[in-house]
C-alpha atoms as a PDB file:
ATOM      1  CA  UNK A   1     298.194 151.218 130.374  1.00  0.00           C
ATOM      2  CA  UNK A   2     301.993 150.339 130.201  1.00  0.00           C
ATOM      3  CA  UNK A   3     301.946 150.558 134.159  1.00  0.00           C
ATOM      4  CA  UNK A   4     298.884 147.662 134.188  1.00  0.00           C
ATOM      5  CA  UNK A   5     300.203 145.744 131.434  1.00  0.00           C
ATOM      6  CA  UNK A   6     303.219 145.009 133.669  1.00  0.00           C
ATOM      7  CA  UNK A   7     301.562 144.488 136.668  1.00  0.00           C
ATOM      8  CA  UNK A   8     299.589 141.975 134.866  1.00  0.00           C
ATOM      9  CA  UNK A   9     302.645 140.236 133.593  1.00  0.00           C
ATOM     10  CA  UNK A  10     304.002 140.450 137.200  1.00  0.00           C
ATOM     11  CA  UNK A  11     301.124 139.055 138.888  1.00  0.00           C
ATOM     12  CA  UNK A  12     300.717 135.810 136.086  1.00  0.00           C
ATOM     13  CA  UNK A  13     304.414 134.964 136.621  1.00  0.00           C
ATOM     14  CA  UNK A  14     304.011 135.380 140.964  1.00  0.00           C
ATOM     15  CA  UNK A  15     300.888 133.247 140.469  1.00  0.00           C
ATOM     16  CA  UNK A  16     302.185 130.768 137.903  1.00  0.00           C
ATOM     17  CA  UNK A  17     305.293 129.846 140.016  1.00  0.00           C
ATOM     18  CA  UNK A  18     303.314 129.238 142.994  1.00  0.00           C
ATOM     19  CA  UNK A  19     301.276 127.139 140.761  1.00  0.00           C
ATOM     20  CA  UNK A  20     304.417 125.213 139.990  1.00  0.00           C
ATOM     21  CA  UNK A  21     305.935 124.813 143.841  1.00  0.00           C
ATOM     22  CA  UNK A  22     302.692 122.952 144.375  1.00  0.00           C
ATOM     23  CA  UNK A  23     302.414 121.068 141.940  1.00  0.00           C
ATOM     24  CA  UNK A  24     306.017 120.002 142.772  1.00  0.00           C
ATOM     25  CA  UNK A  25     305.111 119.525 145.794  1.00  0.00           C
ATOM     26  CA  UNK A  26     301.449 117.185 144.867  1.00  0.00           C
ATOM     27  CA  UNK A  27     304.154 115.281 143.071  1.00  0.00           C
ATOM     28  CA  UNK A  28     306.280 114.106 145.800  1.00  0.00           C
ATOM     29  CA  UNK A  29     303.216 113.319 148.051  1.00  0.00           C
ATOM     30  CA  UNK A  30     301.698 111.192 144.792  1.00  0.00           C
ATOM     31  CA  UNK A  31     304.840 108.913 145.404  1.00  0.00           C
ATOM     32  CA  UNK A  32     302.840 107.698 148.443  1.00  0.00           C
ATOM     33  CA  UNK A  33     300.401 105.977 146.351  1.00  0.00           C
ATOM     34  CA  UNK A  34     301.880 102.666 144.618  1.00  0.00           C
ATOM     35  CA  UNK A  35     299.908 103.000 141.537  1.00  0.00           C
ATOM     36  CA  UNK A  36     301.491 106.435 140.810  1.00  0.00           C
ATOM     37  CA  UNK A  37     304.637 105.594 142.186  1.00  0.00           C
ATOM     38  CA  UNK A  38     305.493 103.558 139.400  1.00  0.00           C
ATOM     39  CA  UNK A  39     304.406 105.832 136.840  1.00  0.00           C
ATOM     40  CA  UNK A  40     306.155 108.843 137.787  1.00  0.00           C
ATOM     41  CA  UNK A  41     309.665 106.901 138.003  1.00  0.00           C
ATOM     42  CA  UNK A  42     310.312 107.340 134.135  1.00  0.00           C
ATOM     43  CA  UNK A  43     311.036 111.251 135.284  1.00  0.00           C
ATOM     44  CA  UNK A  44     314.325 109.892 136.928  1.00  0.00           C
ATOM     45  CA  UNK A  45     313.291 112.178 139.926  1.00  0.00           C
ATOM     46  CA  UNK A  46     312.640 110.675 143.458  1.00  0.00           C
ATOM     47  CA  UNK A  47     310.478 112.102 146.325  1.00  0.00           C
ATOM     48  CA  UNK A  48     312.685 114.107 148.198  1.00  0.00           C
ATOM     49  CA  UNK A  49     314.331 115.600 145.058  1.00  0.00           C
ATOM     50  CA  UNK A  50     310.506 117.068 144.531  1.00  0.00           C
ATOM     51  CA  UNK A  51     309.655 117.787 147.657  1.00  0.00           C
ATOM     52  CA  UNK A  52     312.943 119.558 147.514  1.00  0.00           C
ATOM     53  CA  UNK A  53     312.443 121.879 144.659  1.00  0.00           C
ATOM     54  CA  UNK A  54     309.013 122.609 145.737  1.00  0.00           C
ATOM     55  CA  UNK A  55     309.363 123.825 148.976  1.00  0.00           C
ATOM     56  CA  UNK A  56     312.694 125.711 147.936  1.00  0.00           C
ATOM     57  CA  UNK A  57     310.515 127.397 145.092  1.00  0.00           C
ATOM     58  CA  UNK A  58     307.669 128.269 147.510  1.00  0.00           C
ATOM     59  CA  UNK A  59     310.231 129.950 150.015  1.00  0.00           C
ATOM     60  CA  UNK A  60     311.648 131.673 147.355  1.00  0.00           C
ATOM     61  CA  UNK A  61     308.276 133.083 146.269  1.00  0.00           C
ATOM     62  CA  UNK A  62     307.255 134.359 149.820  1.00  0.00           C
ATOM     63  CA  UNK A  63     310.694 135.897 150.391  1.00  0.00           C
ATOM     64  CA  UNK A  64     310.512 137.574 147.104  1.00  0.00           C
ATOM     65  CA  UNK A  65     306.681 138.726 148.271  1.00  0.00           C
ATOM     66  CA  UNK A  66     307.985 139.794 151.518  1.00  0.00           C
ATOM     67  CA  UNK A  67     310.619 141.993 150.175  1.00  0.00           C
ATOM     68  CA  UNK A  68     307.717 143.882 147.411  1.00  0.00           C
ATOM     69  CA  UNK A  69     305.817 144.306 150.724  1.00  0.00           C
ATOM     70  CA  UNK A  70     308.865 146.005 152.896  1.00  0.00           C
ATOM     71  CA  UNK A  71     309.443 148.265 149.881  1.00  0.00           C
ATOM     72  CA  UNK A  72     306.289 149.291 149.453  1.00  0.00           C
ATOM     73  CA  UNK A  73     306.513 149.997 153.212  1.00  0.00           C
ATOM     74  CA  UNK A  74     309.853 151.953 153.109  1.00  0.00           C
ATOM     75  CA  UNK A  75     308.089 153.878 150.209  1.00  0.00           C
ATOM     76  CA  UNK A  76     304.840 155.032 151.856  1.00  0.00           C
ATOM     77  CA  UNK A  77     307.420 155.970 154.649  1.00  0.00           C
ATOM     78  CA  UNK A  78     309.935 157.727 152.806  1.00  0.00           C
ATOM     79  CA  UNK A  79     306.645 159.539 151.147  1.00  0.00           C
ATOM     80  CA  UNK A  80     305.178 160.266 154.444  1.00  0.00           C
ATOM     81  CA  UNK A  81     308.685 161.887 155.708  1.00  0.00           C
ATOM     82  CA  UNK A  82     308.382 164.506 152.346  1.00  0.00           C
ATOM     83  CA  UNK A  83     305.131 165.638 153.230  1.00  0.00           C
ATOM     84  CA  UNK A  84     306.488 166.293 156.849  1.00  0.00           C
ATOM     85  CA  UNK A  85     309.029 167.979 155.831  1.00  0.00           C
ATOM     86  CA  UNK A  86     307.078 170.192 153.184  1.00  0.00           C
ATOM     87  CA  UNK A  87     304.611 171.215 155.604  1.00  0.00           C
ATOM     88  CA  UNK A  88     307.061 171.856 158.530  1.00  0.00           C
ATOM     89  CA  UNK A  89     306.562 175.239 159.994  1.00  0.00           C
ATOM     90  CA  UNK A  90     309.940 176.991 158.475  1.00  0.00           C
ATOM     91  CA  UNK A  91     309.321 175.128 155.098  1.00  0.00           C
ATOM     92  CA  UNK A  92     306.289 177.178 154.733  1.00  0.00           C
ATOM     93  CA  UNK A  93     306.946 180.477 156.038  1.00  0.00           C
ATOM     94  CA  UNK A  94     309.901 179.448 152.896  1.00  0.00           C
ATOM     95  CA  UNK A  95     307.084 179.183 150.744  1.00  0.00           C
ATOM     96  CA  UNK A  96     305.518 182.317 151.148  1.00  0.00           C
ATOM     97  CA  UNK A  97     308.717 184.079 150.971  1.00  0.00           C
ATOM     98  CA  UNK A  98     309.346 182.216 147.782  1.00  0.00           C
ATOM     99  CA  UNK A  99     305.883 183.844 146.635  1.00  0.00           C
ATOM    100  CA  UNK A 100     308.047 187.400 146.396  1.00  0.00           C
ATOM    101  CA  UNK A 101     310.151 185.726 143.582  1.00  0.00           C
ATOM    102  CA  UNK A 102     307.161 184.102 141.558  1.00  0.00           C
ATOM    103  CA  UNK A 103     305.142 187.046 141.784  1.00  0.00           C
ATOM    104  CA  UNK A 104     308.303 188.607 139.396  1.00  0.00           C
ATOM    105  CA  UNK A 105     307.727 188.139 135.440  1.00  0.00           C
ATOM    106  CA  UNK A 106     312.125 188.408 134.839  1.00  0.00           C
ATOM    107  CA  UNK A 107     314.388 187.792 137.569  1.00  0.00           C
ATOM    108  CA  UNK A 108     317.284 187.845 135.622  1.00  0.00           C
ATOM    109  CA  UNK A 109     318.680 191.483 135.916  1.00  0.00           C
ATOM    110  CA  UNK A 110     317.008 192.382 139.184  1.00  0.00           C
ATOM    111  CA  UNK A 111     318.724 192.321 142.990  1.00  0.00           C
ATOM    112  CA  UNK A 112     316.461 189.540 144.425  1.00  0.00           C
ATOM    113  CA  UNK A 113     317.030 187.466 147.343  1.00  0.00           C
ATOM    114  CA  UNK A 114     316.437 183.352 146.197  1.00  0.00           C
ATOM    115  CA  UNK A 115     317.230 182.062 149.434  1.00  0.00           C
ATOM    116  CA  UNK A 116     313.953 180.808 150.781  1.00  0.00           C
ATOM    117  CA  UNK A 117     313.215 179.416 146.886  1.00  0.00           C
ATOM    118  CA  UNK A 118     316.147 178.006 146.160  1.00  0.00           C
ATOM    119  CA  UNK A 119     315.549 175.757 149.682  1.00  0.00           C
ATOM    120  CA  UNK A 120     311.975 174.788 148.833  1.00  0.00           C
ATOM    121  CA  UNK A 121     313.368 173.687 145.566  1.00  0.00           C
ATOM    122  CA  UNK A 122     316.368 171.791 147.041  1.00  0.00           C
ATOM    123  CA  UNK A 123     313.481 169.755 148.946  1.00  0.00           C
ATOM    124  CA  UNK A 124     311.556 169.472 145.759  1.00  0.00           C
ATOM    125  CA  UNK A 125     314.894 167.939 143.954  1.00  0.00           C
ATOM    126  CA  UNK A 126     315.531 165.550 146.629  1.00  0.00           C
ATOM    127  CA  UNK A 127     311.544 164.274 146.122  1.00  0.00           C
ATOM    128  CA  UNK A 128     312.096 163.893 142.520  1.00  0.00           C
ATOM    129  CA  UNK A 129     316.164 162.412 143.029  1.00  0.00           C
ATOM    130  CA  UNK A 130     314.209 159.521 145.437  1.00  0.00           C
ATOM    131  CA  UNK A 131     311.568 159.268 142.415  1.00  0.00           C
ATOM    132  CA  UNK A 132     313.726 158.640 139.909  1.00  0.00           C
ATOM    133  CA  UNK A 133     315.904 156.235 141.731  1.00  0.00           C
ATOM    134  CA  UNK A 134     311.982 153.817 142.100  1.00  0.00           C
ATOM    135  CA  UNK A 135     312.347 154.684 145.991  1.00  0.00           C
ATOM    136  CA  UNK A 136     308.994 156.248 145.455  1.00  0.00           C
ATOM    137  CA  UNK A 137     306.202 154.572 144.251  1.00  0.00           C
ATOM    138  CA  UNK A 138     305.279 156.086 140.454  1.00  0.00           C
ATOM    139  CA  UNK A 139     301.694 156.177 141.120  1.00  0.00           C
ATOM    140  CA  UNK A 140     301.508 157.945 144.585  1.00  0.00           C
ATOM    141  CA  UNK A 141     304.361 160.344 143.450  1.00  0.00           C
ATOM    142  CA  UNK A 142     301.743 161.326 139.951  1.00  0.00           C
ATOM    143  CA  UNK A 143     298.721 161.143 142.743  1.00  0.00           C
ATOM    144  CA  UNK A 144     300.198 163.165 145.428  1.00  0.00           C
ATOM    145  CA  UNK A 145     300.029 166.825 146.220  1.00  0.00           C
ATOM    146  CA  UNK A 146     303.865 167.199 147.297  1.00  0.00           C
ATOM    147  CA  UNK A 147     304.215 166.218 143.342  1.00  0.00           C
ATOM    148  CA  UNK A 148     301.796 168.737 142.188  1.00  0.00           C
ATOM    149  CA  UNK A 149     303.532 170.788 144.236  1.00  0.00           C
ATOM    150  CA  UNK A 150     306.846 170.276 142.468  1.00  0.00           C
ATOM    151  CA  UNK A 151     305.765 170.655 138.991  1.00  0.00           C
ATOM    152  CA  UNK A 152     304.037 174.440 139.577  1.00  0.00           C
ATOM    153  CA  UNK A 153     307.384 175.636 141.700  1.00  0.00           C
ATOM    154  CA  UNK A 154     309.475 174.535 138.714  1.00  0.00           C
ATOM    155  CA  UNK A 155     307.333 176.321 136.400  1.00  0.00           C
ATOM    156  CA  UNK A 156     306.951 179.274 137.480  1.00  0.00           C
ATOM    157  CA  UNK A 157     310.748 180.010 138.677  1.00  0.00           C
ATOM    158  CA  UNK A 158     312.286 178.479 135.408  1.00  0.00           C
ATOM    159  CA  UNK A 159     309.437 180.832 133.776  1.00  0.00           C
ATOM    160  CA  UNK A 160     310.845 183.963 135.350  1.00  0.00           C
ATOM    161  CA  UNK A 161     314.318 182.837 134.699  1.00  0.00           C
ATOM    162  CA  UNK A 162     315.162 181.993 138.657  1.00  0.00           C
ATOM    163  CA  UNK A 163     316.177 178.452 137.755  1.00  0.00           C
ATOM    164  CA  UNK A 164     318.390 179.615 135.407  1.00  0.00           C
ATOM    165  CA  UNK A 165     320.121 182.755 137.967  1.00  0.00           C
ATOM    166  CA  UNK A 166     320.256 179.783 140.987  1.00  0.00           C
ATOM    167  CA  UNK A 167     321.809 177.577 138.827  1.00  0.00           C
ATOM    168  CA  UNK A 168     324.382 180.833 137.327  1.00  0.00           C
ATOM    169  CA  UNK A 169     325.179 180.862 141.215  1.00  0.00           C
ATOM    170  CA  UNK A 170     327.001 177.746 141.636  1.00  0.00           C
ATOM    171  CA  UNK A 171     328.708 178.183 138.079  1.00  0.00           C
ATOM    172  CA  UNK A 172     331.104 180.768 136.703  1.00  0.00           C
ATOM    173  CA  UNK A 173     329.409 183.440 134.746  1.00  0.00           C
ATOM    174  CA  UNK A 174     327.946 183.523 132.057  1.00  0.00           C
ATOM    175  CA  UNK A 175     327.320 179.531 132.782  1.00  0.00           C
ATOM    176  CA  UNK A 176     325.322 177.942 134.563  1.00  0.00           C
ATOM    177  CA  UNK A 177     325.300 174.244 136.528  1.00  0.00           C
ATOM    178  CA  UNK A 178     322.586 172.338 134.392  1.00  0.00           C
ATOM    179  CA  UNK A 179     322.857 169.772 136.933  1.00  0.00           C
ATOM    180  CA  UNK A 180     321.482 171.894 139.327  1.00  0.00           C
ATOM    181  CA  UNK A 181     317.507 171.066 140.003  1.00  0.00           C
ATOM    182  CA  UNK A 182     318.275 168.380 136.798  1.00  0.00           C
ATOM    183  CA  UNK A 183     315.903 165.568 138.490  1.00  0.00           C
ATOM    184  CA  UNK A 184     313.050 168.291 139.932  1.00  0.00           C
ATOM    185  CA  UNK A 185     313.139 169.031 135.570  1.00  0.00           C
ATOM    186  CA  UNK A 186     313.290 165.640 134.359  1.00  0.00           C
ATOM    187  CA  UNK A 187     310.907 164.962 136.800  1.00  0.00           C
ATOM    188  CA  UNK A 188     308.460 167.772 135.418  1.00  0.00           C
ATOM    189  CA  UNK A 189     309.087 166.896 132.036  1.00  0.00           C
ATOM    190  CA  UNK A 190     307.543 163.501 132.712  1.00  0.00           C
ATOM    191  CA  UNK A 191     304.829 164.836 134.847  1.00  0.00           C
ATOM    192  CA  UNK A 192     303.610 166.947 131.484  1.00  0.00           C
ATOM    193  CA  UNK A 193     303.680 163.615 129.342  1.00  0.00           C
ATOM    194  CA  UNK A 194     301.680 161.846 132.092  1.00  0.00           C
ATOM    195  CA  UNK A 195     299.045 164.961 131.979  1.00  0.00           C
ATOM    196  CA  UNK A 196     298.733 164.958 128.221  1.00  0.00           C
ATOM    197  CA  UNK A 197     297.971 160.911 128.536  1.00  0.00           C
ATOM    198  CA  UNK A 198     295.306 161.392 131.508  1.00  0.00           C
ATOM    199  CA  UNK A 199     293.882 164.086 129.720  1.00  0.00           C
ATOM    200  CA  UNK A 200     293.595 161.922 126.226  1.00  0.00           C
ATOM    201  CA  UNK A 201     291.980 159.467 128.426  1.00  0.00           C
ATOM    202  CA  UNK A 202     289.420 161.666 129.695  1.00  0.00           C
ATOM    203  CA  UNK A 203     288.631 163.442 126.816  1.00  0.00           C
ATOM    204  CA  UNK A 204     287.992 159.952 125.163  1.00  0.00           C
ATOM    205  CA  UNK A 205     285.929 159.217 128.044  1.00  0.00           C
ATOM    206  CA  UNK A 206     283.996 162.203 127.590  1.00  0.00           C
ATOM    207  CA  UNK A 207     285.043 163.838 130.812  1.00  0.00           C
ATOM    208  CA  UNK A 208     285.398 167.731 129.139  1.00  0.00           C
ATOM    209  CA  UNK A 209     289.231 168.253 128.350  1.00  0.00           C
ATOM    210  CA  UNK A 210     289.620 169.538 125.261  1.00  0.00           C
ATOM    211  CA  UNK A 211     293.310 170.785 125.836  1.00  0.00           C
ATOM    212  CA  UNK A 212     296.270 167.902 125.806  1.00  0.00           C
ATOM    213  CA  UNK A 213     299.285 169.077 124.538  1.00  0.00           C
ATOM    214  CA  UNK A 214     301.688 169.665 127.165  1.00  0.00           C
ATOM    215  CA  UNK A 215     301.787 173.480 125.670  1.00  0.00           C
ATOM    216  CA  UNK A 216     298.019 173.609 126.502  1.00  0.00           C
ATOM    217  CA  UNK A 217     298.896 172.453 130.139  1.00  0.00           C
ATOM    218  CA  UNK A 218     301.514 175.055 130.657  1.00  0.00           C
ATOM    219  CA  UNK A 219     299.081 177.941 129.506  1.00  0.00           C
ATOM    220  CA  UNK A 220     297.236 176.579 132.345  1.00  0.00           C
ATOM    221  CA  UNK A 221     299.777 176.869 134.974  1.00  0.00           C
ATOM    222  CA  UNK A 222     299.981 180.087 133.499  1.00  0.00           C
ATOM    223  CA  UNK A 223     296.056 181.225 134.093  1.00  0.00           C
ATOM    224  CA  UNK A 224     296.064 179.852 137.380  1.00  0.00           C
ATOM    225  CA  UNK A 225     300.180 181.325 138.837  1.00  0.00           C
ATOM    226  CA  UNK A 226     297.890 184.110 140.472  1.00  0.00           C
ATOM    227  CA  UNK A 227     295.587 181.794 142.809  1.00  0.00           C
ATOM    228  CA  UNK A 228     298.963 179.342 143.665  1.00  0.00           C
ATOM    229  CA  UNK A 229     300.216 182.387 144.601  1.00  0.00           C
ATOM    230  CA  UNK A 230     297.332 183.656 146.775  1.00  0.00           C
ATOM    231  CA  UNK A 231     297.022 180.370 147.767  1.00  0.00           C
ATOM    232  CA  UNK A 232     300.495 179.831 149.101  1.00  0.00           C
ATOM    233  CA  UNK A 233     301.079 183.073 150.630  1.00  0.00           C
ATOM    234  CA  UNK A 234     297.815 182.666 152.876  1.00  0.00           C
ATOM    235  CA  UNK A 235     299.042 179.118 154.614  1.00  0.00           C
ATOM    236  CA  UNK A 236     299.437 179.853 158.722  1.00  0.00           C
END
């Protein structure tokens, strides 16, 4: 609702300034007419000054649309260049290897190779870093499956304590770099809040969910780590 509200706010202020540039603009050309001529000279503001203002205004406006536009562009690009990535031949065989680590309940005290997860999450990081910078659009990045994506490979390896042994790596023991994957979980943190509100919403609406605390939605990554699993180890 916060999301609308703004663009509602956005879209009267766009639309109310163009409003203005023209009627800046109806000004000046009124000067043609004698009888309003003389009544619009008590503003102290001749015909070019208006037709002046007016025009600037309006340029500024359609620059300032323009540049929305090319964002939103860069963006959908910038989005489309992810999912290459993520479905790039070596970034899955990565992902099924990864499966060997998620299929683990405790990594922590066992010889494991995180190689092939720790790159899948690296990718996943670098989604979330351009997310969190407003690079990506908020409501594809909550839409898309790459995102989706994100939140159940967090999950499950900061479940089994990989996150935690990844990030011991690039720190002196017993430490660990909590800077390490800190987007990918700021990122999932928000993703749980946004769940618990689209669930609320649908519950109100009648639509069946009856769980919406964000402990409800991670006993259901939980019930369902066996078909991700399945489901990522089978992709060609």
């Amino acid at each position: 609702m916060l999301k609308n509200f703004s663009r509602c706010i956005f879209e009267v202020i766009f639309w109310g300034a163009v409003a203005f540039s023209l009627i800046l603009i109806v000004i000046s050309l009124l000067y043609q007419i004698p009888l309003f001529n003389n009544k619009l000279h008590f503003l102290n503001i001749n015909k070019i000054e208006y037709i002046t203002w007016g025009v600037g205004l309006l340029t500024a406006i359609v620059i300032f649309y323009q540049l929305l536009l090319l964002k939103k562009q860069m963006a959908g690009q910038t989005f489309m260049d992810f999912t290459k990535q993520w479905n790039a031949p070596d970034m899955v065989l990565k992902r099924k290897k990864a499966m060997e680590v998620l299929k683990l309940d405790d990594v922590e005290n066992k010889m494991v190779n995180l190689d092939d997860l720790e790159s899948v999450l690296e990718l996943l990081e670098d989604f979330s870093t351009f997310k969190k910078h407003g690079v990506l659009d908020q409501e594809l990045v909550w839409d898309s499956a790459i995102g989706w994506y994100a939140i159940r490979y967090f999950h499950y390896s900061y479940q089994n304590k990989s996150i935690d042994k990844i990030r011991t790596r690039w720190c002196e023991p017993p430490r660990n770099d909590k800077t390490y994957y800190q987007n990918l979980e700021e990122f999932y943190k928000a993703y749980l809040k946004n769940e618990v509100s689209h669930r609320k919403e649908a519950e109100r609406k009648g639509a069946g969910y009856k769980k919406v605390s964000e402990e409800d939605i991670k006993e259901d990554y939980n019930f369902t780590k066996q078909d991700f699993i399945r489901s990522e180890e089978t992709k060609l």
